[in-house]
N, C-alpha and C. Protein backbone atom coordinates (compact mmCIF):
# COMPACT_ATOMS: atom_id res chain seq x y z
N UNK A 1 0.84 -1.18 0.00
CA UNK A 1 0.00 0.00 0.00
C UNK A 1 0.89 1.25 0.00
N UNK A 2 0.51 1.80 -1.12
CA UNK A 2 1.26 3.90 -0.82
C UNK A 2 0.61 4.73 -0.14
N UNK A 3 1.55 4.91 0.83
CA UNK A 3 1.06 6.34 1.48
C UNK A 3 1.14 7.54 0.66
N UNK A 4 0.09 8.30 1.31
CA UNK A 4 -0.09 9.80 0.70
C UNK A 4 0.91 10.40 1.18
N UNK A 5 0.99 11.53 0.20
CA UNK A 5 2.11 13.02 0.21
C UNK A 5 1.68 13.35 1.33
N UNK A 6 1.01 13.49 2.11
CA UNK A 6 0.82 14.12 4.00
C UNK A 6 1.26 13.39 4.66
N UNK A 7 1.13 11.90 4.72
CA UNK A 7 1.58 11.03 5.63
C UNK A 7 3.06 10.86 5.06
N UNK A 8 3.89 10.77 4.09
CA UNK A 8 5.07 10.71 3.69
C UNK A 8 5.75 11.86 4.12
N UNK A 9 5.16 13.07 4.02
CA UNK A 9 5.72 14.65 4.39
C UNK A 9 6.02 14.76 6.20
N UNK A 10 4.64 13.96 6.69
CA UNK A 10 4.82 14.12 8.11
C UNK A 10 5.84 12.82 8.55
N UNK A 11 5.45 12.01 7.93
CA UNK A 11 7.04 10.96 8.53
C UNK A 11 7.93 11.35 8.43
N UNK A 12 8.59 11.93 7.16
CA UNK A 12 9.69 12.27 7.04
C UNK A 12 10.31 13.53 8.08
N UNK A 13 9.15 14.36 8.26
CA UNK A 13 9.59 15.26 9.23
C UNK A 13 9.53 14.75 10.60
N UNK A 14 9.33 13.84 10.98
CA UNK A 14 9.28 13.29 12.37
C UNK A 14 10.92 12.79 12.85
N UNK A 15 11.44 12.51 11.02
CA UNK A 15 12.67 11.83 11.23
C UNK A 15 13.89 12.52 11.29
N UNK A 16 13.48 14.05 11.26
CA UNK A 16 14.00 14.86 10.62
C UNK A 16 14.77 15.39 12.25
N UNK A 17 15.92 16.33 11.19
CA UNK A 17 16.79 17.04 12.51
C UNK A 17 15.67 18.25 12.96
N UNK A 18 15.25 19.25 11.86
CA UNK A 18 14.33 20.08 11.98
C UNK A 18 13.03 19.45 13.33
N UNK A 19 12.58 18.48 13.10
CA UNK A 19 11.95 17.83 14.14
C UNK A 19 12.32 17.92 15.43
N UNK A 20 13.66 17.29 15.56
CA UNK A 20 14.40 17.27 16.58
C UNK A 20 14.35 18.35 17.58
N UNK A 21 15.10 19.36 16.63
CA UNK A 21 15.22 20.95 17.30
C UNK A 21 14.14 21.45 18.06
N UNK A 22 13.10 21.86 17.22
CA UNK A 22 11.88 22.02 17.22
C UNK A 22 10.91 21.04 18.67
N UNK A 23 11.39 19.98 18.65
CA UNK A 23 10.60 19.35 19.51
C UNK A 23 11.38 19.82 21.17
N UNK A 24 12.28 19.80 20.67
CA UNK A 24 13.18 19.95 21.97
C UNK A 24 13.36 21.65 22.44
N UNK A 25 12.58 21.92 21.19
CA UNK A 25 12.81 23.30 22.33
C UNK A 25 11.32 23.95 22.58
N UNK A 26 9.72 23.19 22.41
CA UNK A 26 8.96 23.15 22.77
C UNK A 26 8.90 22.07 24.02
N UNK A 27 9.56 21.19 24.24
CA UNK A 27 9.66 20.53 25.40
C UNK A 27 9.83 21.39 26.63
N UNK A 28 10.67 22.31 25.89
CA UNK A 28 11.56 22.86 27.60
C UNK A 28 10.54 24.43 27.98
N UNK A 29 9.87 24.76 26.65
CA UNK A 29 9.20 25.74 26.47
C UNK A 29 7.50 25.45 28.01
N UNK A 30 6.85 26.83 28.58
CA UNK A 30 6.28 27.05 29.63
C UNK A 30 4.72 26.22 28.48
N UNK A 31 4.61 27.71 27.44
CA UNK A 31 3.45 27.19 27.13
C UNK A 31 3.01 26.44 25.91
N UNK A 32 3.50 24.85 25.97
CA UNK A 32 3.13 24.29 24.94
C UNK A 32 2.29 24.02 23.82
N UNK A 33 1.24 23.96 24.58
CA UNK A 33 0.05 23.68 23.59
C UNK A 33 -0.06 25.12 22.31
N UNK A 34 0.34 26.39 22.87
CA UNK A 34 0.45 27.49 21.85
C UNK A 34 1.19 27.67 21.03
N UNK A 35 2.52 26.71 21.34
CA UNK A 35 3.72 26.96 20.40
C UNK A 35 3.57 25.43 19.29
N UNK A 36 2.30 24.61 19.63
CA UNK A 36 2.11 23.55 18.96
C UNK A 36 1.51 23.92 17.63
N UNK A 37 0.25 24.73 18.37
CA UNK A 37 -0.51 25.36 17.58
C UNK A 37 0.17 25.71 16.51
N UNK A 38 1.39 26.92 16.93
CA UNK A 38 2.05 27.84 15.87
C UNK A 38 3.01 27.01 14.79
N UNK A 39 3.82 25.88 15.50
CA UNK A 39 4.18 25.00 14.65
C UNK A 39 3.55 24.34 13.61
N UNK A 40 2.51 24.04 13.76
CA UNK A 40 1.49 23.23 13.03
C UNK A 40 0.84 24.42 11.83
N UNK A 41 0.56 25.44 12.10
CA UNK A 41 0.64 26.67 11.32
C UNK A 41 1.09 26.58 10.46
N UNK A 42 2.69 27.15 10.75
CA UNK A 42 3.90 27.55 9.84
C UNK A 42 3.80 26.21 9.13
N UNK A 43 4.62 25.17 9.36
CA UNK A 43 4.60 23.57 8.63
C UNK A 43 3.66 23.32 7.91
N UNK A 44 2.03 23.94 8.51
CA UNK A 44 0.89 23.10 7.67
C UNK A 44 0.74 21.64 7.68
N UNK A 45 1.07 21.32 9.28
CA UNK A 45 0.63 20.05 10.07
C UNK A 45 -0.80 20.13 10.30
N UNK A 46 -1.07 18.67 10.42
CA UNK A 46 -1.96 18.69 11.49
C UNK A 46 -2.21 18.90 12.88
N UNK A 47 -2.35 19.59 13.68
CA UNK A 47 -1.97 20.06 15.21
C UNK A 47 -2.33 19.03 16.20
N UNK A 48 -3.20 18.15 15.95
CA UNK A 48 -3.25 16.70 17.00
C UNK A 48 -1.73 15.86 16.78
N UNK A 49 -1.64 15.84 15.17
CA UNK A 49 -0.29 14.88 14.82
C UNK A 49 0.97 15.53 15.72
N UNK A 50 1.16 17.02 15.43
CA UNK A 50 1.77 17.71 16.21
C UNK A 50 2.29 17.27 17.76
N UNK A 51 0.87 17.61 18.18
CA UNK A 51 0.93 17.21 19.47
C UNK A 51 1.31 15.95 19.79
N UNK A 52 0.65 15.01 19.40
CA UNK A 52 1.17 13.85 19.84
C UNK A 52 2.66 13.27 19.64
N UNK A 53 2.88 13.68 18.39
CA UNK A 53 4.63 13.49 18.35
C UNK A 53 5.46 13.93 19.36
N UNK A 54 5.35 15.40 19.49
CA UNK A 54 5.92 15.96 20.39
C UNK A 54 5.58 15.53 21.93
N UNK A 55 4.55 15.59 22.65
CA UNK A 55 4.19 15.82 23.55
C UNK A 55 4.33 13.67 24.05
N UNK A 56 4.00 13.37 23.01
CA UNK A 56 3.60 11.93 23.40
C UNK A 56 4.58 11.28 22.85
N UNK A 57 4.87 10.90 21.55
CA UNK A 57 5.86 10.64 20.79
C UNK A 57 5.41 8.83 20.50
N UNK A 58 3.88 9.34 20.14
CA UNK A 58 3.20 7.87 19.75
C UNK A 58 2.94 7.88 18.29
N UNK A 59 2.97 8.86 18.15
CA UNK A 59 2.70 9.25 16.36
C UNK A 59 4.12 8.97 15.65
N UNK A 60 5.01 8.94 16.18
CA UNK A 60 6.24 8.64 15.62
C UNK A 60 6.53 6.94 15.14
N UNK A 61 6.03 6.52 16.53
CA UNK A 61 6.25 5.06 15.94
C UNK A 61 5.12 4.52 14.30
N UNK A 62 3.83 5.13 14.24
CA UNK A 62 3.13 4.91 13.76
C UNK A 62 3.11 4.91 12.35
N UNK A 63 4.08 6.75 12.05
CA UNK A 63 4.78 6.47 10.56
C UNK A 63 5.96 6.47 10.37
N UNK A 64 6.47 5.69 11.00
CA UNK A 64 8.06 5.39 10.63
C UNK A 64 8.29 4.81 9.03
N UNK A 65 6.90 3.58 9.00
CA UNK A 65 7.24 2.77 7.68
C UNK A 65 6.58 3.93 6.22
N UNK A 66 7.52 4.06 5.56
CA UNK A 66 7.53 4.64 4.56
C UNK A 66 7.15 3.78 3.06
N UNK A 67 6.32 3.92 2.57
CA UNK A 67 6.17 2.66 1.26
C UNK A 67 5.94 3.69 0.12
N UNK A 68 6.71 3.74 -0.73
CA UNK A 68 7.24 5.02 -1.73
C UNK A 68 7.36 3.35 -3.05
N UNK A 69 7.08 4.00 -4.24
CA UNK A 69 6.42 2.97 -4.82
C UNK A 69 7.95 3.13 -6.39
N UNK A 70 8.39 4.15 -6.69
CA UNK A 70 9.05 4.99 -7.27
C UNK A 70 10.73 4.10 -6.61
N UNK A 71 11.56 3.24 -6.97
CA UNK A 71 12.62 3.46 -6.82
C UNK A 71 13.91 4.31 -6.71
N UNK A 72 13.70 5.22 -7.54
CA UNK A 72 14.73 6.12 -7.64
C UNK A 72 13.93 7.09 -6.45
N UNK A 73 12.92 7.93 -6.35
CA UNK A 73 12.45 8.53 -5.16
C UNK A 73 12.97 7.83 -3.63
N UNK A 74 12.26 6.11 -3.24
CA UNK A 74 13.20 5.49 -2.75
C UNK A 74 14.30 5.99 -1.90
N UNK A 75 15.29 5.78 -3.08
CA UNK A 75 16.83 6.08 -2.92
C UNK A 75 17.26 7.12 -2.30
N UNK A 76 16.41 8.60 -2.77
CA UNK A 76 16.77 9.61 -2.30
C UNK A 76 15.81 10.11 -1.35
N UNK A 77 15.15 9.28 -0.96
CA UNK A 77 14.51 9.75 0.52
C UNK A 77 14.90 9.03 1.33
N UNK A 78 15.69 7.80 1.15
CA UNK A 78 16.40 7.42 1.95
C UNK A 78 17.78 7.90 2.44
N UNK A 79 18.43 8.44 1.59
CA UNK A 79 19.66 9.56 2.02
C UNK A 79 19.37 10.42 2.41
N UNK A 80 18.02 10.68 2.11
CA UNK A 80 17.76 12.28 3.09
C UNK A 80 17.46 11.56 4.32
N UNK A 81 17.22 10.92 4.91
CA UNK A 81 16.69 10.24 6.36
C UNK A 81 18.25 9.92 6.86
N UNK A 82 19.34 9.64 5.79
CA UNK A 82 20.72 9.32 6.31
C UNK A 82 21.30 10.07 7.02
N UNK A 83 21.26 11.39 6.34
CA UNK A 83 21.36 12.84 6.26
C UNK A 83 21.03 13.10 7.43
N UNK A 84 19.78 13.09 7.80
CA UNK A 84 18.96 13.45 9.16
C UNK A 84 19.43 13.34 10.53
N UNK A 85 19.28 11.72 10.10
CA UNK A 85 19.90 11.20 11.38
C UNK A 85 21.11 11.43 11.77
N UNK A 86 22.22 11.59 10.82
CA UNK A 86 23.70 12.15 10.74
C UNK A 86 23.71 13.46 11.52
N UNK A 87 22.41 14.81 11.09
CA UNK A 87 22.42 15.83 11.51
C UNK A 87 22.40 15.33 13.21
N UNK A 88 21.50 14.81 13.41
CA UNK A 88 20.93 14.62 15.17
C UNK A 88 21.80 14.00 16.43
N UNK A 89 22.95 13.25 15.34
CA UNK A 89 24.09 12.60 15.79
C UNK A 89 25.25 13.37 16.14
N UNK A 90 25.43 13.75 14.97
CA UNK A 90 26.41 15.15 15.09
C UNK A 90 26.08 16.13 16.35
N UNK A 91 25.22 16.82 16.33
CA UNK A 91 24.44 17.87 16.80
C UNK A 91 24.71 17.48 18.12
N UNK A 92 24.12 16.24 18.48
CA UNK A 92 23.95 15.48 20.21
C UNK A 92 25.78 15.79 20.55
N UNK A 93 26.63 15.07 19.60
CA UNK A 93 27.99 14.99 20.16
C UNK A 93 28.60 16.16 20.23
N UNK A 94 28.51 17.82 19.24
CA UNK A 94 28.71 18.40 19.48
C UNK A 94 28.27 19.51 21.14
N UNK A 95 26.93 19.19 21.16
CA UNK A 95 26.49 19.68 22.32
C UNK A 95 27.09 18.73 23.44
N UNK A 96 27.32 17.91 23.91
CA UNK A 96 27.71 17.07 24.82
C UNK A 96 29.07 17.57 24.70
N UNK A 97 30.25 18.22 24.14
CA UNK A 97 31.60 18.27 23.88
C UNK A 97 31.41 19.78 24.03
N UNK A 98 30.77 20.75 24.45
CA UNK A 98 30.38 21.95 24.17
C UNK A 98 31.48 23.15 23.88
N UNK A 99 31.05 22.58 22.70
CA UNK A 99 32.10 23.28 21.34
C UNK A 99 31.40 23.43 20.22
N UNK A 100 30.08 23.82 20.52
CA UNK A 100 28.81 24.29 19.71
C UNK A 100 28.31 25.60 19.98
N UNK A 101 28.21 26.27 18.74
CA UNK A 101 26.83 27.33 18.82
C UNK A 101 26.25 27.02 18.06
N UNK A 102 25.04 27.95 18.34
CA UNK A 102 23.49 27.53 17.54
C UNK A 102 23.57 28.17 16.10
N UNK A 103 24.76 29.49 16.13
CA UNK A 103 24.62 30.26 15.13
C UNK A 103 25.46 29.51 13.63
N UNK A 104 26.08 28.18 13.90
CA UNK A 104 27.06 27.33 13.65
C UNK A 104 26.06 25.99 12.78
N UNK A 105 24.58 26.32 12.84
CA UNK A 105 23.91 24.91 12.83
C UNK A 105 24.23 24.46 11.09
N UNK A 106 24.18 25.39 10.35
CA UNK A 106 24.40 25.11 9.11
C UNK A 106 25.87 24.31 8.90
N UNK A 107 26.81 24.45 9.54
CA UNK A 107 28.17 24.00 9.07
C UNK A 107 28.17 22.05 9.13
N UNK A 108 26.44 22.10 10.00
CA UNK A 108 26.62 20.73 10.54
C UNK A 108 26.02 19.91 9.18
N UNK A 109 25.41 20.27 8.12
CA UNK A 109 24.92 19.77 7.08
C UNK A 109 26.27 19.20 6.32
N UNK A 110 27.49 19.87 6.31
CA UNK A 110 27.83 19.36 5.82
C UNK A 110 29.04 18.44 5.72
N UNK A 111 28.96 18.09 6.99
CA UNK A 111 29.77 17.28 7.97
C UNK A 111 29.25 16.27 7.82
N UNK A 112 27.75 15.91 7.92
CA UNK A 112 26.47 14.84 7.63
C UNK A 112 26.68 14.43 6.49
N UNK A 113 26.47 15.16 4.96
CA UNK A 113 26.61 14.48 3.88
C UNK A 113 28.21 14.34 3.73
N UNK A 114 29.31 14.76 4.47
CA UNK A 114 30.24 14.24 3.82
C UNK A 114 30.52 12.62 4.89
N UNK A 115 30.01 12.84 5.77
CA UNK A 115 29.94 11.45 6.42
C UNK A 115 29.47 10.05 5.90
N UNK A 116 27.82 10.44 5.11
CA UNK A 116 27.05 9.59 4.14
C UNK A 116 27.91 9.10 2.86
N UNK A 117 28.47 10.13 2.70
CA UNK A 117 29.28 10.13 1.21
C UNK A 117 30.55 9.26 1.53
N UNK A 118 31.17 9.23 2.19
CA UNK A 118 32.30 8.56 3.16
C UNK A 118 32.03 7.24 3.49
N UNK A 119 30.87 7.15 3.78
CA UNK A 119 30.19 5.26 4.33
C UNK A 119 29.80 4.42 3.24
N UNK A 120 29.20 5.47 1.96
CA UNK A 120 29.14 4.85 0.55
C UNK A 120 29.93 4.26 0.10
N UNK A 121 30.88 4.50 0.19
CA UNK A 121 32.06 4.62 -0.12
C UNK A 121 33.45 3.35 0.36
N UNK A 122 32.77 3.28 1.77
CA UNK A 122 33.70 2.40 2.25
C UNK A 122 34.79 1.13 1.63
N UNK A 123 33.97 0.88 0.62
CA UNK A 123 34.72 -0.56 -0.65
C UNK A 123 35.84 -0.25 -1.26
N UNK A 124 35.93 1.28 -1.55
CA UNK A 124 37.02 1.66 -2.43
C UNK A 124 38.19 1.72 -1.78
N UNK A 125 39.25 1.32 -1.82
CA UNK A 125 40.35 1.03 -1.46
C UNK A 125 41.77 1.98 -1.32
N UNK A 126 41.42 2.38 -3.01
CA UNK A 126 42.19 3.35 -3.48
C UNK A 126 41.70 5.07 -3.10
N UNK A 127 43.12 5.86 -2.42
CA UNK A 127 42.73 7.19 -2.10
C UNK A 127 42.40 7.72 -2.75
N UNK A 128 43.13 8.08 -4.06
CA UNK A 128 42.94 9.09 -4.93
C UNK A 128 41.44 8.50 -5.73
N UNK A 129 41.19 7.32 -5.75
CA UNK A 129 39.42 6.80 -6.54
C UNK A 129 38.51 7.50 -5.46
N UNK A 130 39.05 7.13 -4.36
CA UNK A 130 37.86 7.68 -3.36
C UNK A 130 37.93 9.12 -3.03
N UNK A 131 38.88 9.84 -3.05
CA UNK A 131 38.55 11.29 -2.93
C UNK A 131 37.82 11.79 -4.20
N UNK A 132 37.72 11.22 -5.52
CA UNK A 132 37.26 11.94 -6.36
C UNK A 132 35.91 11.46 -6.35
N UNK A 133 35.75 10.14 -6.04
CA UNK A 133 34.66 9.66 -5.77
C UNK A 133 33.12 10.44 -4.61
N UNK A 134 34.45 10.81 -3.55
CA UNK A 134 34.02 11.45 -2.40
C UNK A 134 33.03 12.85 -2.46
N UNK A 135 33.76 13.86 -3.62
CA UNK A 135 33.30 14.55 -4.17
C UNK A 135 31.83 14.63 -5.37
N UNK A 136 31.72 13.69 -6.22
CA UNK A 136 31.01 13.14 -6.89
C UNK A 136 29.67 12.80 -6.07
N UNK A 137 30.02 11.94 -4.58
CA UNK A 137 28.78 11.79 -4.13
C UNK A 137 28.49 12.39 -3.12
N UNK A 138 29.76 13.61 -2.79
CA UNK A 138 29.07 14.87 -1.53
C UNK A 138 28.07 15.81 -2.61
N UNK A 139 28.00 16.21 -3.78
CA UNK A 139 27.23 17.01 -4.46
C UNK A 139 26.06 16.24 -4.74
N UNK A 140 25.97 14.66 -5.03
CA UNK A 140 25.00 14.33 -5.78
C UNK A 140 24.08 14.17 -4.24
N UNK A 141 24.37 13.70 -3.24
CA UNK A 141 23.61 13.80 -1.94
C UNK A 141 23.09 15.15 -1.55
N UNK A 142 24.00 15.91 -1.59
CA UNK A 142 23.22 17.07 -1.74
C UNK A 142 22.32 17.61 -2.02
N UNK A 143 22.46 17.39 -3.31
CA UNK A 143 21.17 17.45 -4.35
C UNK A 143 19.89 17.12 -3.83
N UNK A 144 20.48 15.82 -3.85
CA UNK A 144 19.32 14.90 -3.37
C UNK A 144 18.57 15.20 -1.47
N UNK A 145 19.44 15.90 -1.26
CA UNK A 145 19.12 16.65 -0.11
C UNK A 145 17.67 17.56 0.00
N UNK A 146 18.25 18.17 -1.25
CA UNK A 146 17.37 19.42 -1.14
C UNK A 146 16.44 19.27 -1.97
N UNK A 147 15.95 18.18 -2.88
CA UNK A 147 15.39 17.90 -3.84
C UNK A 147 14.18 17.30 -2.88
N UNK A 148 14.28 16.25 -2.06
CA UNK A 148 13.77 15.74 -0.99
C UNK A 148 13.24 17.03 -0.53
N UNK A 149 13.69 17.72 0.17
CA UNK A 149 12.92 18.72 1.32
C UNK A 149 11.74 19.47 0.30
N UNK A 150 12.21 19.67 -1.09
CA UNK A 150 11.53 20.68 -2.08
C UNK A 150 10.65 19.50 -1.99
N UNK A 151 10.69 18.34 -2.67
CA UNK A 151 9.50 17.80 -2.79
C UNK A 151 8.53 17.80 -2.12
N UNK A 152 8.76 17.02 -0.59
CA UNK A 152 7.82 16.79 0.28
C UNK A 152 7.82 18.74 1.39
N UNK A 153 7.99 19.46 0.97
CA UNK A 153 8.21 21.23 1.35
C UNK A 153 8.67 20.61 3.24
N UNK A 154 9.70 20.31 3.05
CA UNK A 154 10.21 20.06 4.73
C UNK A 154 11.56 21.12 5.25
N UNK A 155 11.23 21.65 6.01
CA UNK A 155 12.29 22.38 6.49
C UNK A 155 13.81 21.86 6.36
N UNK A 156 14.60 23.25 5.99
CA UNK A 156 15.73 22.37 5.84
C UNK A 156 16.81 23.53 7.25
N UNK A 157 17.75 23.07 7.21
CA UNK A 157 18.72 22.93 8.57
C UNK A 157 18.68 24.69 8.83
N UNK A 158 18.63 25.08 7.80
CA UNK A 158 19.19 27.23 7.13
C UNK A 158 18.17 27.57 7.66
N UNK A 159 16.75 27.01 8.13
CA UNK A 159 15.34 27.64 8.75
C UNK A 159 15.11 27.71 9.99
N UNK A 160 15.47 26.33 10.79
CA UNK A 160 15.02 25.47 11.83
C UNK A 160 15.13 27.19 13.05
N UNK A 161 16.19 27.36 12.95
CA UNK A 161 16.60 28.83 13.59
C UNK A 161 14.98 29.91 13.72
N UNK A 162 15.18 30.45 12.25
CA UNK A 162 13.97 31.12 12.09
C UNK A 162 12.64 30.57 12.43
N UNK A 163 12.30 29.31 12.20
CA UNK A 163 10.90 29.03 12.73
C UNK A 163 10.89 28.66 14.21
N UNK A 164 12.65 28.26 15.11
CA UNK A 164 12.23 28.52 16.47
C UNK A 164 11.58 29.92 17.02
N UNK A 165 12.39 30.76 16.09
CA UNK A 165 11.87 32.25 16.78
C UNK A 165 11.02 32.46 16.37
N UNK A 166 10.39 31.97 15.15
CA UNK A 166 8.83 32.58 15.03
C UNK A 166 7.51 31.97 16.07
N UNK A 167 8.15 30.81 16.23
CA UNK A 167 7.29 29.80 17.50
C UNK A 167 7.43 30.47 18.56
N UNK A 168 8.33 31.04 19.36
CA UNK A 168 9.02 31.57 20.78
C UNK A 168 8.21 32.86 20.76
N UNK A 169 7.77 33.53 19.92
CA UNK A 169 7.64 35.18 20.01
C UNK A 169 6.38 35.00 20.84
């Protein structure tokens, strides 16, 4: 069975670093339910789905499974989820090592795809195949980065900033 463009848009953002941020700084936030509201707004969520992700984090398990019918789509919504999780990984170890600012969040994108691009990679043996290689698939992930977010309209890492403060005001 294929899921719809809403339920694919909202999984993917559940999996997302943007998620992450966002959830975690309505967690720590006084008045939740208003800044749910406003999230759900801006995104053009549903505000129960909202809530419950955040607040409950039962909606998460629910669309994890993704069934995308399109192989090549597939592929590159699966590197964007690589991507993601890379961001949230990164992000956690930099904050735990605190040798992070917030104003810094963009530099972490691309630490993520050159990490993805790096694990692809692992078979090649030879330096000079794999640095050129390395390059070849830090741009084409990229791409496929942002091609992903355009498709399914998901926040990408350059926003997460701006829509905390538009939530906070």
């Amino acid at each position: 069975m294929q899921n719809s463009f809403y339920t694919i848009r909202f999984s993917l953002f559940t999996q997302s670093f943007a998620s992450f941020r966002i959830a975690e700084c309505i967690r720590t936030a006084n008045n939740q339910p208003r800044l749910i509201k406003r999230v759900s707004k801006i995104l053009l969520f549903n505000p129960s789905h909202i809530r419950c992700f955040i607040l409950h984090k039962t909606c998460k398990q629910k669309f994890l499974k993704i069934s995308i019918a399109d192989p090549v789509i597939r592929k590159k919504v699966k590197v964007y989820l690589y991507i993601e999780k890379q961001l949230c990984s990164i992000y956690r170890e930099k904050i735990t090592a605190n040798d992070f600012s917030a104003d810094y969040e963009y530099g972490l994108l691309t630490l993520a795809i050159e990490r993805i691009a790096g694990n692809s990679l692992s078979h090649i043996k030879n330096d000079r195949e794999f640095d050129s290689q390395l390059i070849v698939h830090k741009t084409l992930y990229e791409h496929w980065y942002y091609q992903a977010t355009c498709k399914y309209r998901l926040p990408t890492i350059r926003i997460i900033l701006f829509i905390i403060r538009l939530i906070t005001l």
